[in-house]
C-alpha atoms as a PDB file:
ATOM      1  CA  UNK A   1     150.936 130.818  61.559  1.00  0.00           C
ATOM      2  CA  UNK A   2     147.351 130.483  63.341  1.00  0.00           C
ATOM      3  CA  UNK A   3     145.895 126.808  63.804  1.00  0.00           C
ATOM      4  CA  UNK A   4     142.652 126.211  62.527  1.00  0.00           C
ATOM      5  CA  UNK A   5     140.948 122.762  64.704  1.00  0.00           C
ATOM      6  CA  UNK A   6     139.089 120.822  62.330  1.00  0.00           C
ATOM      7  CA  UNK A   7     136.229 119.298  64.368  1.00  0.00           C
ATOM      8  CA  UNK A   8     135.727 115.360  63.387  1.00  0.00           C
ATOM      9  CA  UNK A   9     132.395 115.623  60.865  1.00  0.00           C
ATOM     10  CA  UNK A  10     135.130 117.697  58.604  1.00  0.00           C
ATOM     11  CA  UNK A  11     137.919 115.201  58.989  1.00  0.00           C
ATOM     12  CA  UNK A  12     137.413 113.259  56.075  1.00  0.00           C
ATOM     13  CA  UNK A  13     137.466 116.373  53.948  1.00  0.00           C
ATOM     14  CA  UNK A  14     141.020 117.643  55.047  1.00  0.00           C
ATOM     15  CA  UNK A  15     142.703 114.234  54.604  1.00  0.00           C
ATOM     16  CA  UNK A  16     142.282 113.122  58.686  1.00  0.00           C
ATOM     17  CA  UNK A  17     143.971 116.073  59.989  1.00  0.00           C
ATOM     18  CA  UNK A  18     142.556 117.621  62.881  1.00  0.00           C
ATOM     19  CA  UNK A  19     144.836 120.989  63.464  1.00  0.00           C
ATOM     20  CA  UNK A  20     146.192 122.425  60.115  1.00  0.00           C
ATOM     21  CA  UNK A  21     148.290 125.856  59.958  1.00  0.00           C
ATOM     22  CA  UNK A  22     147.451 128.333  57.747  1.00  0.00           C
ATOM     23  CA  UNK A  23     149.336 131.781  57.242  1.00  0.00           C
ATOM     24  CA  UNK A  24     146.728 134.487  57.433  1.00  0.00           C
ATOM     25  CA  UNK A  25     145.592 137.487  59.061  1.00  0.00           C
ATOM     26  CA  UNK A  26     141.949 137.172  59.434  1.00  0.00           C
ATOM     27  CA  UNK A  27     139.468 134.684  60.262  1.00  0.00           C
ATOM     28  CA  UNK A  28     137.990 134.966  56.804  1.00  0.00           C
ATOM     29  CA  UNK A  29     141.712 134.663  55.087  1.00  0.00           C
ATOM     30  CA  UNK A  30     141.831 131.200  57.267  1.00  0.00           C
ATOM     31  CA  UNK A  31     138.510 129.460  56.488  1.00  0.00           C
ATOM     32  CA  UNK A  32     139.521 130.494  52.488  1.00  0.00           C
ATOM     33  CA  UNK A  33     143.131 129.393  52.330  1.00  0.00           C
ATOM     34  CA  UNK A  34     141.851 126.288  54.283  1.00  0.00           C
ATOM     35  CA  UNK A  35     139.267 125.764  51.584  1.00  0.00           C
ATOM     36  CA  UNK A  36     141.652 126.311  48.940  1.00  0.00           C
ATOM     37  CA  UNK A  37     143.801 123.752  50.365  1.00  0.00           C
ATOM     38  CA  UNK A  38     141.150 121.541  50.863  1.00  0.00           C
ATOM     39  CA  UNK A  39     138.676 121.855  48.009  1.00  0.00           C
ATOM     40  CA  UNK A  40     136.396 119.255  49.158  1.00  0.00           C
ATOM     41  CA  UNK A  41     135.965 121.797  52.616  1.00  0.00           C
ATOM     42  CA  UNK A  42     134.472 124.428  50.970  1.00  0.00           C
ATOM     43  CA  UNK A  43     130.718 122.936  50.027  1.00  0.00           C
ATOM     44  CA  UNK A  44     130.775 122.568  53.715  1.00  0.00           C
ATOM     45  CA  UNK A  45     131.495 126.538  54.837  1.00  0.00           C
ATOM     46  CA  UNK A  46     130.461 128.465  52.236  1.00  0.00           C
ATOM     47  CA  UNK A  47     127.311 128.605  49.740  1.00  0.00           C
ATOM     48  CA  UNK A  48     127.644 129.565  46.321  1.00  0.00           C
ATOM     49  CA  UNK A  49     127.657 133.127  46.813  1.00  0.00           C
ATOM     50  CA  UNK A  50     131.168 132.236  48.854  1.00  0.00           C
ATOM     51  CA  UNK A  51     129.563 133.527  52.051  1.00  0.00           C
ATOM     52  CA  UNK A  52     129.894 131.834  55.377  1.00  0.00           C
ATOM     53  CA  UNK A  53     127.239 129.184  55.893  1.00  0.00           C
ATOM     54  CA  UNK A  54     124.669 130.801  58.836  1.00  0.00           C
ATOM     55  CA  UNK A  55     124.991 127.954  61.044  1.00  0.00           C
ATOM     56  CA  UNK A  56     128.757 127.047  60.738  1.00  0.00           C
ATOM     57  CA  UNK A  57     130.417 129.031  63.685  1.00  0.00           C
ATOM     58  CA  UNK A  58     133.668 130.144  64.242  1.00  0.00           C
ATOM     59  CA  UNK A  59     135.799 130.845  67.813  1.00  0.00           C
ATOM     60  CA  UNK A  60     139.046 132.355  68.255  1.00  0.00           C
ATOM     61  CA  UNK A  61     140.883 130.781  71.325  1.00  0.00           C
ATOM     62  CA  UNK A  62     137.322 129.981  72.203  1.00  0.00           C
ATOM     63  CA  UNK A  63     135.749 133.555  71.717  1.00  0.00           C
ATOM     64  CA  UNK A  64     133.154 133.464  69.496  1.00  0.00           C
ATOM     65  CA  UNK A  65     133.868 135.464  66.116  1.00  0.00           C
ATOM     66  CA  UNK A  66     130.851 137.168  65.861  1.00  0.00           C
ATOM     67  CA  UNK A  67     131.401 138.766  69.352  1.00  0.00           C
ATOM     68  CA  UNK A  68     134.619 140.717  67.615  1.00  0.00           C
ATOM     69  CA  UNK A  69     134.310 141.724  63.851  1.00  0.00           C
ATOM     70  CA  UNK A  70     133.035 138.262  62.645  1.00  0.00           C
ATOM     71  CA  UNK A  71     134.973 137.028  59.444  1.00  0.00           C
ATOM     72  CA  UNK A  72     137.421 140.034  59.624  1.00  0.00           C
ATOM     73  CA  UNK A  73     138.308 139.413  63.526  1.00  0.00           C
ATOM     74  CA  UNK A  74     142.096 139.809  62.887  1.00  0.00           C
ATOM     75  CA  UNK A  75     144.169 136.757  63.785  1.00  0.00           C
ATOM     76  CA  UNK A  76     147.575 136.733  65.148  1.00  0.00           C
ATOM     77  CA  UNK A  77     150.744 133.412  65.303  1.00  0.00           C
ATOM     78  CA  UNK A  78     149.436 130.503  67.688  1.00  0.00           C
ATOM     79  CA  UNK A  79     145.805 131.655  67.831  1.00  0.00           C
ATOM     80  CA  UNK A  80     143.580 128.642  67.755  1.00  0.00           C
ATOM     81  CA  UNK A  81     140.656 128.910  64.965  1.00  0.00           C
ATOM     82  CA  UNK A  82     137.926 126.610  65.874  1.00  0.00           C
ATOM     83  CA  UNK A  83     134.837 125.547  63.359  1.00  0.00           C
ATOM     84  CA  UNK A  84     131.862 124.095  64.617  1.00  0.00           C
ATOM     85  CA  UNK A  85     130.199 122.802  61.423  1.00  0.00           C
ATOM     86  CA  UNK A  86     126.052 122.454  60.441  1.00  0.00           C
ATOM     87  CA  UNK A  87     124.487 119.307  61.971  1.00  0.00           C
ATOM     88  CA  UNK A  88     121.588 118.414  60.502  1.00  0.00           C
ATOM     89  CA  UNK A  89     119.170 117.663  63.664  1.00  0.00           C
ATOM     90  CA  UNK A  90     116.762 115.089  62.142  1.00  0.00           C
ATOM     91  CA  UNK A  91     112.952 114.605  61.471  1.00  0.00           C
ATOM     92  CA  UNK A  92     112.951 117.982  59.669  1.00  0.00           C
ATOM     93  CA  UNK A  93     114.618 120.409  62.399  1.00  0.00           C
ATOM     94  CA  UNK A  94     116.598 123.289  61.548  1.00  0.00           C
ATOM     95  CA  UNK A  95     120.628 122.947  61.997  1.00  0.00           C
ATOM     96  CA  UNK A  96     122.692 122.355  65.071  1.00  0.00           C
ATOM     97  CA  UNK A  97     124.297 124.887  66.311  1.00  0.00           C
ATOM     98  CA  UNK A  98     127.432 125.595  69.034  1.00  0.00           C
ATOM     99  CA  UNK A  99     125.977 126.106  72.216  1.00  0.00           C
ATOM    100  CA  UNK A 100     128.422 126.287  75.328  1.00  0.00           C
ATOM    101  CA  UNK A 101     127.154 123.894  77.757  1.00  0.00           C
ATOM    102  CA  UNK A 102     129.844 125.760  80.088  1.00  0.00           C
ATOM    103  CA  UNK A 103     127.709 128.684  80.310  1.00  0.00           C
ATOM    104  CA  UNK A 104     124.565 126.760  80.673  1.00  0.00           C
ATOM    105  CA  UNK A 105     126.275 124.519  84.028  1.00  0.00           C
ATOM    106  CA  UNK A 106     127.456 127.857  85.435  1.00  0.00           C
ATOM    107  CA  UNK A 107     123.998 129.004  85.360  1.00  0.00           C
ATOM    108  CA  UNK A 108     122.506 126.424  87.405  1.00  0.00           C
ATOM    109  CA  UNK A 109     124.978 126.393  89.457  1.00  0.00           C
ATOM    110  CA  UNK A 110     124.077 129.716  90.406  1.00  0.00           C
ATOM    111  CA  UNK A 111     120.018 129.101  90.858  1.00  0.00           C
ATOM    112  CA  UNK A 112     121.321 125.657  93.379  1.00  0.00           C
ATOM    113  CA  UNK A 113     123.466 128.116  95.587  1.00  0.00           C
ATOM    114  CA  UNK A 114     121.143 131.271  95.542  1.00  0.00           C
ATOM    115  CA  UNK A 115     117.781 129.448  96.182  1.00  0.00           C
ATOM    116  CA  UNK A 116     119.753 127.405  98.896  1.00  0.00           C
ATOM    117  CA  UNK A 117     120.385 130.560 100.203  1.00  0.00           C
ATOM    118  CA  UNK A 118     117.000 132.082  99.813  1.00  0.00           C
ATOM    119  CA  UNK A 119     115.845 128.729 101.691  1.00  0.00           C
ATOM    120  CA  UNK A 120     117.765 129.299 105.094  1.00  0.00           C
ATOM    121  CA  UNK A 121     117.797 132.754 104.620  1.00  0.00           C
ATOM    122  CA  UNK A 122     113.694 132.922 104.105  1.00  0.00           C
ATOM    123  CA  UNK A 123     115.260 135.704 101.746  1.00  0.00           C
ATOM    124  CA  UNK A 124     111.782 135.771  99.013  1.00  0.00           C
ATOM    125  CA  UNK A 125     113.381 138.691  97.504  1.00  0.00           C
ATOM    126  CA  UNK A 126     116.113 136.220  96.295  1.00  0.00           C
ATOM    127  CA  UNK A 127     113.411 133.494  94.825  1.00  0.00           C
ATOM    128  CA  UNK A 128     111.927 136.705  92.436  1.00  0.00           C
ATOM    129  CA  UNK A 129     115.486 137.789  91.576  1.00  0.00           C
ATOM    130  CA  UNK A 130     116.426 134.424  90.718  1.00  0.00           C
ATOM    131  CA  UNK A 131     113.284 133.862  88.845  1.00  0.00           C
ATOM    132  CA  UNK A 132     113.495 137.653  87.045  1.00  0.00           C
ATOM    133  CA  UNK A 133     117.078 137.029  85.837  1.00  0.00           C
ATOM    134  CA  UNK A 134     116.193 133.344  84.726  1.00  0.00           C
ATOM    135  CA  UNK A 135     113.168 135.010  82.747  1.00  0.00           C
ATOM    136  CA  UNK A 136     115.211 137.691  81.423  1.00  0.00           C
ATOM    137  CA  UNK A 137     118.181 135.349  79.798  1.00  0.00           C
ATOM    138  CA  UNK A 138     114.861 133.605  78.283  1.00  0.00           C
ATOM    139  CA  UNK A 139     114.127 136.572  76.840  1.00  0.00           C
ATOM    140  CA  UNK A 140     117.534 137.651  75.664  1.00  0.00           C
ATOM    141  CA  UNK A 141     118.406 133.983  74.229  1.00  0.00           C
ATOM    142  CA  UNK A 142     120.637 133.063  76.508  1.00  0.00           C
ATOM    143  CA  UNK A 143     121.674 131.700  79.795  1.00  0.00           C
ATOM    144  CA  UNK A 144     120.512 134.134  83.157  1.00  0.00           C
ATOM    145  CA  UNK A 145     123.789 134.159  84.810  1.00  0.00           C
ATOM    146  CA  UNK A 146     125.885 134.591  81.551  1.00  0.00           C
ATOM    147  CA  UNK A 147     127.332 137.443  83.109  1.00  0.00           C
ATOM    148  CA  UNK A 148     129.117 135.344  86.159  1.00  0.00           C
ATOM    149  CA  UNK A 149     129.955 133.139  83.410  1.00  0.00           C
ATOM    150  CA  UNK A 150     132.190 135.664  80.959  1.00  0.00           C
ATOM    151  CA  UNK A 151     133.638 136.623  84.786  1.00  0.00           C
ATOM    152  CA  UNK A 152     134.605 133.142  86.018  1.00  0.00           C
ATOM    153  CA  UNK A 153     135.768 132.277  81.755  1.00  0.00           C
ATOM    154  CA  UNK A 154     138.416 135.794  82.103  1.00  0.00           C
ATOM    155  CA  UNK A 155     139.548 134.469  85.190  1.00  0.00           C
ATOM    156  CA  UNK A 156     140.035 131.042  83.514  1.00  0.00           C
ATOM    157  CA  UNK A 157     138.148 128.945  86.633  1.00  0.00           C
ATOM    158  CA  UNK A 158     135.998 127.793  83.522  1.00  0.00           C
ATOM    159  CA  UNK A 159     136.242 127.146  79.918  1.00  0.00           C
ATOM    160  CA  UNK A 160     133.558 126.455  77.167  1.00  0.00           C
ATOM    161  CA  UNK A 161     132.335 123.588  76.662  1.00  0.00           C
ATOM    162  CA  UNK A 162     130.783 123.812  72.744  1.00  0.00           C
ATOM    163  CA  UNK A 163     128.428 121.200  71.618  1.00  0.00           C
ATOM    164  CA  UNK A 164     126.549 121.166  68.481  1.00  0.00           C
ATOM    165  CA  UNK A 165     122.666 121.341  70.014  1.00  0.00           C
ATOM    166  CA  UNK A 166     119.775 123.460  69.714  1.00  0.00           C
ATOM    167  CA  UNK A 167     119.372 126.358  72.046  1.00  0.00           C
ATOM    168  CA  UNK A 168     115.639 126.551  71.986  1.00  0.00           C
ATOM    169  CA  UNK A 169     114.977 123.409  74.647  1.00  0.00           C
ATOM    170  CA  UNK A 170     117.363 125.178  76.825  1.00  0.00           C
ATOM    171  CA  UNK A 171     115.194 128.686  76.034  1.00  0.00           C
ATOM    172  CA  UNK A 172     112.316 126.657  77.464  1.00  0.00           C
ATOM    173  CA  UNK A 173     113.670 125.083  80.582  1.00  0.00           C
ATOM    174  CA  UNK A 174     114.686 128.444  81.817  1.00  0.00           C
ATOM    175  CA  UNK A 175     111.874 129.879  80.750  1.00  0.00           C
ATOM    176  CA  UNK A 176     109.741 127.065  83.265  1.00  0.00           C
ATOM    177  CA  UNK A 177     112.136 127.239  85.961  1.00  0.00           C
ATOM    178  CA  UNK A 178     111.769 131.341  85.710  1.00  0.00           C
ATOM    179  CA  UNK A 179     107.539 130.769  85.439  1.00  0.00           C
ATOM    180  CA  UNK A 180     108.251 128.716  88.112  1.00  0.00           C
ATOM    181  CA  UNK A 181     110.286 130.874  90.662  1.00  0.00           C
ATOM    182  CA  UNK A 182     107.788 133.872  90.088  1.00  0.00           C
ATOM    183  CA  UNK A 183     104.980 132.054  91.028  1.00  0.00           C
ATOM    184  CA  UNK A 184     106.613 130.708  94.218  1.00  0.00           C
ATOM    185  CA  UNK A 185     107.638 134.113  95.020  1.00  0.00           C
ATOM    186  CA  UNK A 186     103.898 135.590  94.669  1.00  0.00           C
ATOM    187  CA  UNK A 187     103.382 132.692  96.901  1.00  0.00           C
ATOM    188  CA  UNK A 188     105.830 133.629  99.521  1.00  0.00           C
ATOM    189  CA  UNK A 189     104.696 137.022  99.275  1.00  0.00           C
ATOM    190  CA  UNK A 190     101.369 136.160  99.490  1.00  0.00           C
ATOM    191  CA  UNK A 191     101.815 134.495 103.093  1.00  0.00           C
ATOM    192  CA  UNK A 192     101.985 130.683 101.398  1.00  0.00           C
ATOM    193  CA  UNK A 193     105.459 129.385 102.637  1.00  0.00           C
ATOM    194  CA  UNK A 194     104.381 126.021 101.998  1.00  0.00           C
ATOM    195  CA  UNK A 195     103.631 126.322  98.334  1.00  0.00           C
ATOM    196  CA  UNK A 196     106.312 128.910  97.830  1.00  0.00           C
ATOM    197  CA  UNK A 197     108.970 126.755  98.920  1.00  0.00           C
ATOM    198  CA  UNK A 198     108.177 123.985  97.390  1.00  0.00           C
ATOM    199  CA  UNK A 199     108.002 125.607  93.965  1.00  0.00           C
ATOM    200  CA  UNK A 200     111.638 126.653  94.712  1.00  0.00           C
ATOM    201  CA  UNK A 201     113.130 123.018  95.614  1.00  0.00           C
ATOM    202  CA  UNK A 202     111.326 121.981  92.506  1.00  0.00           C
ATOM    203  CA  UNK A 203     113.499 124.581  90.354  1.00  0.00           C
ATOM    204  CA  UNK A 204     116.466 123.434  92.283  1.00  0.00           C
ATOM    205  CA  UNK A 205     116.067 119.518  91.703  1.00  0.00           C
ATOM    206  CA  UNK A 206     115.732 120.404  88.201  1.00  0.00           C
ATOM    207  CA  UNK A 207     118.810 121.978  88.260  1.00  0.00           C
ATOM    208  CA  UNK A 208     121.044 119.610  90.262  1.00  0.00           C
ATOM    209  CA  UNK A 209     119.690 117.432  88.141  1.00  0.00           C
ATOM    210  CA  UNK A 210     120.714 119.097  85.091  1.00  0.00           C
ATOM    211  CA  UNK A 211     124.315 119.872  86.464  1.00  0.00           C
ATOM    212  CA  UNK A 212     125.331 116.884  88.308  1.00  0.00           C
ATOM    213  CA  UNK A 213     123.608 114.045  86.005  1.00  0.00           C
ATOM    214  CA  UNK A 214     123.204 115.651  82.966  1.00  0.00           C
ATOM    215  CA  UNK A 215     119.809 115.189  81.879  1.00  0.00           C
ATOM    216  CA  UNK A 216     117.492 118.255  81.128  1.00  0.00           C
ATOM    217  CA  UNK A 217     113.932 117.592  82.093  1.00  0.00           C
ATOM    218  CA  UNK A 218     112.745 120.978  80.641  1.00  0.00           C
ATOM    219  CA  UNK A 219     114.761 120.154  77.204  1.00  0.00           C
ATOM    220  CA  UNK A 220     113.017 116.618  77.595  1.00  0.00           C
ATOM    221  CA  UNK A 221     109.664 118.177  77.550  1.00  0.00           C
ATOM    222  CA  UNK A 222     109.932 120.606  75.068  1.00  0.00           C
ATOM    223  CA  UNK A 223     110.957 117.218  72.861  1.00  0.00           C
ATOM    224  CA  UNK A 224     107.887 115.481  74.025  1.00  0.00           C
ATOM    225  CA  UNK A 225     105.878 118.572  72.966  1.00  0.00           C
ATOM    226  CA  UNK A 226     107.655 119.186  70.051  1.00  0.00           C
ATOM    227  CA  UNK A 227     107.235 115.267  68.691  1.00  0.00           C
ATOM    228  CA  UNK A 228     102.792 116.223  69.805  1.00  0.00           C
ATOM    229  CA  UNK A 229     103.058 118.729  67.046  1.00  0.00           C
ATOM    230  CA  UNK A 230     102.605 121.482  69.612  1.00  0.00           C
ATOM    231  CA  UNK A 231     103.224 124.801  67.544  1.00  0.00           C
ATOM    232  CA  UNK A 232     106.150 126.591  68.564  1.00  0.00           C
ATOM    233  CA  UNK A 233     108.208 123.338  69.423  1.00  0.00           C
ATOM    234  CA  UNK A 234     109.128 122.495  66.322  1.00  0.00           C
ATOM    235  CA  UNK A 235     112.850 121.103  67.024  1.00  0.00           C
ATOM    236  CA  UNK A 236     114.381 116.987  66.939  1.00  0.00           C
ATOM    237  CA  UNK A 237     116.917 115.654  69.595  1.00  0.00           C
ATOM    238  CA  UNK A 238     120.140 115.805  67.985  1.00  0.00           C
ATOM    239  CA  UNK A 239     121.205 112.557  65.833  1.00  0.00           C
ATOM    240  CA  UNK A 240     122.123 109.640  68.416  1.00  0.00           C
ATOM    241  CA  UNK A 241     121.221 111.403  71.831  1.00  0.00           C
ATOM    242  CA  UNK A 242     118.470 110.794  73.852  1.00  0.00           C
ATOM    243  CA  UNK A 243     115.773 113.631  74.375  1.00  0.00           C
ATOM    244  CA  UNK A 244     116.566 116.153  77.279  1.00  0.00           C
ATOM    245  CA  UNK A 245     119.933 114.308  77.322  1.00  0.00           C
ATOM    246  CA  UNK A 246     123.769 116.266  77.175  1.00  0.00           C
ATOM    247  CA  UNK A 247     124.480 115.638  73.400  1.00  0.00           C
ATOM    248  CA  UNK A 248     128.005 113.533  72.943  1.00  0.00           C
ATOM    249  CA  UNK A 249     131.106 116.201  71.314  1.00  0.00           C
ATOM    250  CA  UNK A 250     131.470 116.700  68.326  1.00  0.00           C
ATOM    251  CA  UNK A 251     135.070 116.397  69.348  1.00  0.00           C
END
């Protein structure tokens, strides 16, 4: 039988119990049998159509379903099925959803080292790859160094971390710490080592920041803009956290 983790908003709908086995093949076959089992589960997974909610996500031993064949990713005995439910994120903002705060670490772990590289190195070229990659994963909706991550995840040196957040603050502070690097690399280019420099220990405070203490200036900002009524920033901080601040587990 396959284990499907019951995250703690769902609790009280499945009687307290946090891992329940259900006999089934698919991921689909689990969430349904669970929801049979549980009828007071199902408002909270499917709509009335009986289709998955959009914003209630599903992993498989921590691989996300819709990376496989989404509800018909086959299951096998022992696998670990793991719902992260919709979080209403206050004041009017769409739904939570899982983001990996793994991935997003990783990745700023990677712009510390490389710029500290680029520093002693007075390597520019790394400063504009940094800042391309960092603009790309902006671009593509996720993290710039996602690719190390799934690397470093297969080798098992890290394993996802899934909160219920928003992605788009995230978006943002890449996006300025990419902005950011680009210029400084024009600068460096241009024959300003000063101002080029300095642009580059300002993306890398941000990110130490970010990875050691946990607090997101970028996200913080694109709160602050987003409570201004700035179009385009239209998302709350989650329920209980404080803006640009890692949001608690779900657990």
């Amino acid at each position: 039988m396959s284990i499907v983790r019951v995250p703690t908003p769902l609790r009280p709908y499945t009687q307290g119990q946090k891992e329940i086995e259900v006999p089934s093949a698919t991921v689909g076959e689990a969430l349904r049998q669970l929801s049979e089992r549980f009828p007071a589960l199902e408002p909270h997974l499917f709509n009335e159509q009986g289709q998955l909610r959009p914003y209630v996500s599903v992993f498989v031993n921590d691989e996300d379903m819709h990376s496989h064949q989404g509800e018909a990713t086959l299951i096998q005995d022992k696998d670990r099925v793991m719902i992260i439910p919709s979080i209403a994120g206050g004041n009017g903002s769409e739904a939570l959803r899982a983001v990996d705060h793994a991935a997003l670490r990783t990745n700023q772990a990677f712009i510390i080292s490389l710029l500290l590289l680029a520093f002693v190195g007075d390597l520019a070229w790394i400063v504009a790859g940094v800042g391309g990659v960092m603009l790309a994963g902006s671009i593509l909706g996720r993290p710039g160094f996602v690719p190390a991550y799934l690397l470093l995840r297969r080798l098992r040196v890290v394993r996802p971390d899934l909160i219920n957040d928003h992605p788009q603050p995230h978006r943002f502070a890449q996006t300025l710490g990419g902005v950011f690097l680009a210029v400084g690399a024009l600068l460096l280019y241009a024959g300003s080592p000063f101002l080029g420099w300095v642009l580059s220990w300002v993306v890398i405070a941000l990110a130490a920041l970010n990875l050691f203490g946990g607090f997101c200036v970028g996200c913080a900002l694109y709160y602050w803009l987003s409570r201004l009524g700035v179009p385009g920033f239209h998302q709350s901080p989650p329920p209980g956290s404080f803006p640009g601040r890692r949001p608690a587990t779900g657990g």
